[in-house]
Protein backbone atom coordinates (compact mmCIF):
# COMPACT_ATOMS: atom_id res chain seq x y z
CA UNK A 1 109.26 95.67 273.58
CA UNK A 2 106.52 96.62 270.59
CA UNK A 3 103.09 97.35 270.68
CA UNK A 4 101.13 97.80 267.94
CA UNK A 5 97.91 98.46 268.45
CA UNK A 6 94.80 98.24 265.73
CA UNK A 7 91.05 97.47 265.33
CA UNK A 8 89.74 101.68 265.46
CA UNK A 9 87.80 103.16 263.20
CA UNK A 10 84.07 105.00 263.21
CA UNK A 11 80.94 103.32 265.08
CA UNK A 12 77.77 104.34 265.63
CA UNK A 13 76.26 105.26 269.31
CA UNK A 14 75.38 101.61 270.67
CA UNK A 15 77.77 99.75 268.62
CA UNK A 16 81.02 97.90 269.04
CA UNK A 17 84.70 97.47 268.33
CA UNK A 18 87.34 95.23 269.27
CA UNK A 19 90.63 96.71 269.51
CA UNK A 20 93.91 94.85 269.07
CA UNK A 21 97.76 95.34 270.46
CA UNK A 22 99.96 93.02 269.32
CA UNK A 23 103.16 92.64 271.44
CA UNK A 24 106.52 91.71 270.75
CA UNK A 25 109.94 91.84 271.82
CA UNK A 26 110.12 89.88 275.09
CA UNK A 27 107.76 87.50 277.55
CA UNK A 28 104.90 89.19 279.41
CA UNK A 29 104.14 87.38 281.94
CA UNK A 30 105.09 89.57 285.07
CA UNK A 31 103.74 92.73 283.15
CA UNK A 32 100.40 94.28 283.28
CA UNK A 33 98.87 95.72 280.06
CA UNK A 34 97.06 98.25 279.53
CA UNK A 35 94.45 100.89 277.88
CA UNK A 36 94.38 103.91 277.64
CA UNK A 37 92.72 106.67 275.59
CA UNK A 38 92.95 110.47 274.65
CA UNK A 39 90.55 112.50 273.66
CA UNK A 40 91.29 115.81 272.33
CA UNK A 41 92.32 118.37 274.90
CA UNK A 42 92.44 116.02 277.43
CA UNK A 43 94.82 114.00 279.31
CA UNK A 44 95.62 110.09 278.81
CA UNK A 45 93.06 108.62 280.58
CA UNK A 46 93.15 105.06 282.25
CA UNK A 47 90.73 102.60 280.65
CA UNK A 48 91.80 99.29 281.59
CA UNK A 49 94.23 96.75 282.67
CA UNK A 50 95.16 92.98 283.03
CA UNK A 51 97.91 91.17 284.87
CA UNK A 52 99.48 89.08 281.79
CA UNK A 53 100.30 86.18 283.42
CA UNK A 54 96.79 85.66 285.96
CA UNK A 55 94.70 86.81 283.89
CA UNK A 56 93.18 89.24 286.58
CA UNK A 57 91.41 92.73 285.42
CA UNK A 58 90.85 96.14 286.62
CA UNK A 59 88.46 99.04 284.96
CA UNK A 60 87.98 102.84 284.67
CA UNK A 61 84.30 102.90 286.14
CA UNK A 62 83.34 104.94 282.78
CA UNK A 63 83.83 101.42 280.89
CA UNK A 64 82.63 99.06 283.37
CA UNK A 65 80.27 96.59 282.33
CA UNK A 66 80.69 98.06 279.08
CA UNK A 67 84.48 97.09 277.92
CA UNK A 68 86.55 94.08 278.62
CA UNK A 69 90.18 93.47 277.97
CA UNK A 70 91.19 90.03 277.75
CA UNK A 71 94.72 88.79 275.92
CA UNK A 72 95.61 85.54 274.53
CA UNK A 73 98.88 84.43 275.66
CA UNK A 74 99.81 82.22 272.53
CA UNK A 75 99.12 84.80 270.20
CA UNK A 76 101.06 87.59 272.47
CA UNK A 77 98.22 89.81 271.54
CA UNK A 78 95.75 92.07 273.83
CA UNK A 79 92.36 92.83 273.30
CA UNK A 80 89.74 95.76 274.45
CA UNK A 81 86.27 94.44 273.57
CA UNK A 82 83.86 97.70 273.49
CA UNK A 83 80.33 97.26 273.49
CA UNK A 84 77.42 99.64 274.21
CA UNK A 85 79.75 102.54 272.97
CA UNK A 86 78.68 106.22 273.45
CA UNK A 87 80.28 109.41 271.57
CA UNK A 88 82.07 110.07 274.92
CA UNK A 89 84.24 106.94 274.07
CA UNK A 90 85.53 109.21 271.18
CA UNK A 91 89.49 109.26 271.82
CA UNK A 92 92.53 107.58 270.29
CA UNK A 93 93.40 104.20 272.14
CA UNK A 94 96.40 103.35 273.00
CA UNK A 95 97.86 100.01 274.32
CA UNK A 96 100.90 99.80 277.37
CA UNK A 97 102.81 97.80 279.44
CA UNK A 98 103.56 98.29 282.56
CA UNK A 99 107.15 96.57 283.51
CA UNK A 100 107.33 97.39 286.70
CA UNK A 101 109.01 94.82 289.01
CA UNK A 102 107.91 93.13 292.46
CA UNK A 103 104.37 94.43 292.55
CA UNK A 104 100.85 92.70 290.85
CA UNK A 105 99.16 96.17 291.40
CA UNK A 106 97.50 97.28 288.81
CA UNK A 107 98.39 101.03 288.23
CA UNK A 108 96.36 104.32 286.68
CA UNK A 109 99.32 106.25 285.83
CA UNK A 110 99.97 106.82 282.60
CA UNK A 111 103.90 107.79 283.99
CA UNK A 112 103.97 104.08 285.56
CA UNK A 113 103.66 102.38 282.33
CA UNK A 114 106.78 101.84 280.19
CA UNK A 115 106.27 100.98 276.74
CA UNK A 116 103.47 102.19 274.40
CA UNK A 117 101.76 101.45 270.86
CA UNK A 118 101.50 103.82 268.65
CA UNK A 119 97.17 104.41 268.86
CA UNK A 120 94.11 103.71 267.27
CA UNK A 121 91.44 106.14 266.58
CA UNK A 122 88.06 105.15 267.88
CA UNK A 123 85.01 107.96 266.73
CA UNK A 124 81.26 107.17 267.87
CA UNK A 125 78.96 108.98 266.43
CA UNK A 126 75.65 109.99 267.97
């Protein structure tokens, strides 16, 4: 499996972004995907996650209401859509899946997710 993620850059307080992680390498559809971001110092944080094949999502409460993740299946791709973005959101993103068999829970755990892209820098500036 490869993820390659995309779509960072620098944004000002209020505006948006739409990242991208394009997959590869196998079929998704019993996998949940993933955000997460880093900012530095701190750990990788949980930002969001979808079941692949449902469709169904789950949020960080920092980003709800603010961020949704959505994928399209033909394209193999995920998305993080990021409106209404504040300095805070200042980290480098990274996209994951989470392989994990016989469960739909989503999980929080950066350990419980088994393949990762690379990152994207995202840098909001006030």
């Amino acid at each position: 499996v490869q993820l390659q993620a995309s779509g960072g850059g620098l944004v000002q307080a209020g505006g948006s972004l739409r990242l991208s992680c394009a997959a590869s390498g196998r079929t998704f559809s019993s996998y949940r995907m993933g955000w997460f971001r880093q900012a530095p110092g701190a750990e990788r944080a949980f930002v969001a996650a979808i079941n692949w094949g449902v469709g169904r999502e789950y949020y960080a409460d920092s980003v709800k209401g603010r961020f949704t993740i959505s994928r399209d299946i033909a394209r193999n791709t995920l998305y993080l859509q990021m409106n209404s973005l504040k300095p805070e959101d200042t980290a480098v993103y990274y996209c994951a899946a989470d392989a994990r068999r016989y469960t739909v829970a989503f999980t929080t755990k950066a350990d419980d997710y088994d393949y990762w892209g690379q990152g994207t820098q995202v840098t909001v500036s006030s």
